[in-house]
Protein backbone atom coordinates (compact mmCIF):
# COMPACT_ATOMS: atom_id res chain seq x y z
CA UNK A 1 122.80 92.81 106.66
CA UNK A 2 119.77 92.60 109.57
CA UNK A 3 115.99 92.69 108.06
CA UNK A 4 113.56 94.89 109.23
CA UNK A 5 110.88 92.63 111.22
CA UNK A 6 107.24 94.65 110.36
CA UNK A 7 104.85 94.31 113.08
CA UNK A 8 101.49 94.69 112.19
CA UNK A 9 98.57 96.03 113.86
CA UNK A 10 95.54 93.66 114.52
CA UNK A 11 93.20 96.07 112.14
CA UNK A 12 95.98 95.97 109.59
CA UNK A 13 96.31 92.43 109.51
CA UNK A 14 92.26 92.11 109.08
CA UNK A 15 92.24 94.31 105.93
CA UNK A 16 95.35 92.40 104.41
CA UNK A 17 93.48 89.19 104.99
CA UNK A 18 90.42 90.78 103.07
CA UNK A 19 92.22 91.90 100.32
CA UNK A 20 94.00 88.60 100.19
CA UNK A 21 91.15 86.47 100.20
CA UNK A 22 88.66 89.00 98.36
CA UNK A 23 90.99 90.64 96.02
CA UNK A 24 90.80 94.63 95.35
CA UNK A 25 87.99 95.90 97.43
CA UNK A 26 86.11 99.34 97.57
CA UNK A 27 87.24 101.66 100.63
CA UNK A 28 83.70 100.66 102.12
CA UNK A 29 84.22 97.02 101.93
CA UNK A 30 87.43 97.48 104.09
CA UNK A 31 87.02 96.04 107.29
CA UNK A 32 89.25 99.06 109.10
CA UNK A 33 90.54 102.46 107.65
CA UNK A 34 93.24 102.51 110.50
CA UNK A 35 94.63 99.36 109.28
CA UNK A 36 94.29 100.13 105.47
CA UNK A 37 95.94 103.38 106.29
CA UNK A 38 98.94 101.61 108.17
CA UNK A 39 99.10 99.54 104.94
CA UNK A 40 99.03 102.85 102.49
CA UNK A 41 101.95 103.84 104.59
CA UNK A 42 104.07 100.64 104.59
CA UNK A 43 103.40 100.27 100.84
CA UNK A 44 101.82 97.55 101.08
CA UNK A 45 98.74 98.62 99.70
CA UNK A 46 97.50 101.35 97.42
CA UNK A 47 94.01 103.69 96.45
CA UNK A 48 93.18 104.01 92.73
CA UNK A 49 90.42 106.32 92.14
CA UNK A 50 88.34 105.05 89.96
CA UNK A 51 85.02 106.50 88.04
């Protein structure tokens, strides 16, 4: 069976280095909303709305 290779886009890899690094973050301590959008999509991130 072949894996999928993911390539990621440069913004994408910023914001998965923030959230690594700094944990869960608000939307404006995201360093890109491209990238964190590209990560939404691979599921490899998710939005909680919180109060």
């Amino acid at each position: 069976m072949a894996e999928k290779i993911i390539t990621l886009s440069g913004a994408a890899n910023e914001v998965l280095y923030a959230l690594f690094f700094r944990g869960a973050l608000l939307s404006g301590d995201l360093p890109s909303k491209s990238g964190t959008a590209e990560l939404r999509e691979l599921g490899f991130a998710e939005t909680r709305h919180t109060a």
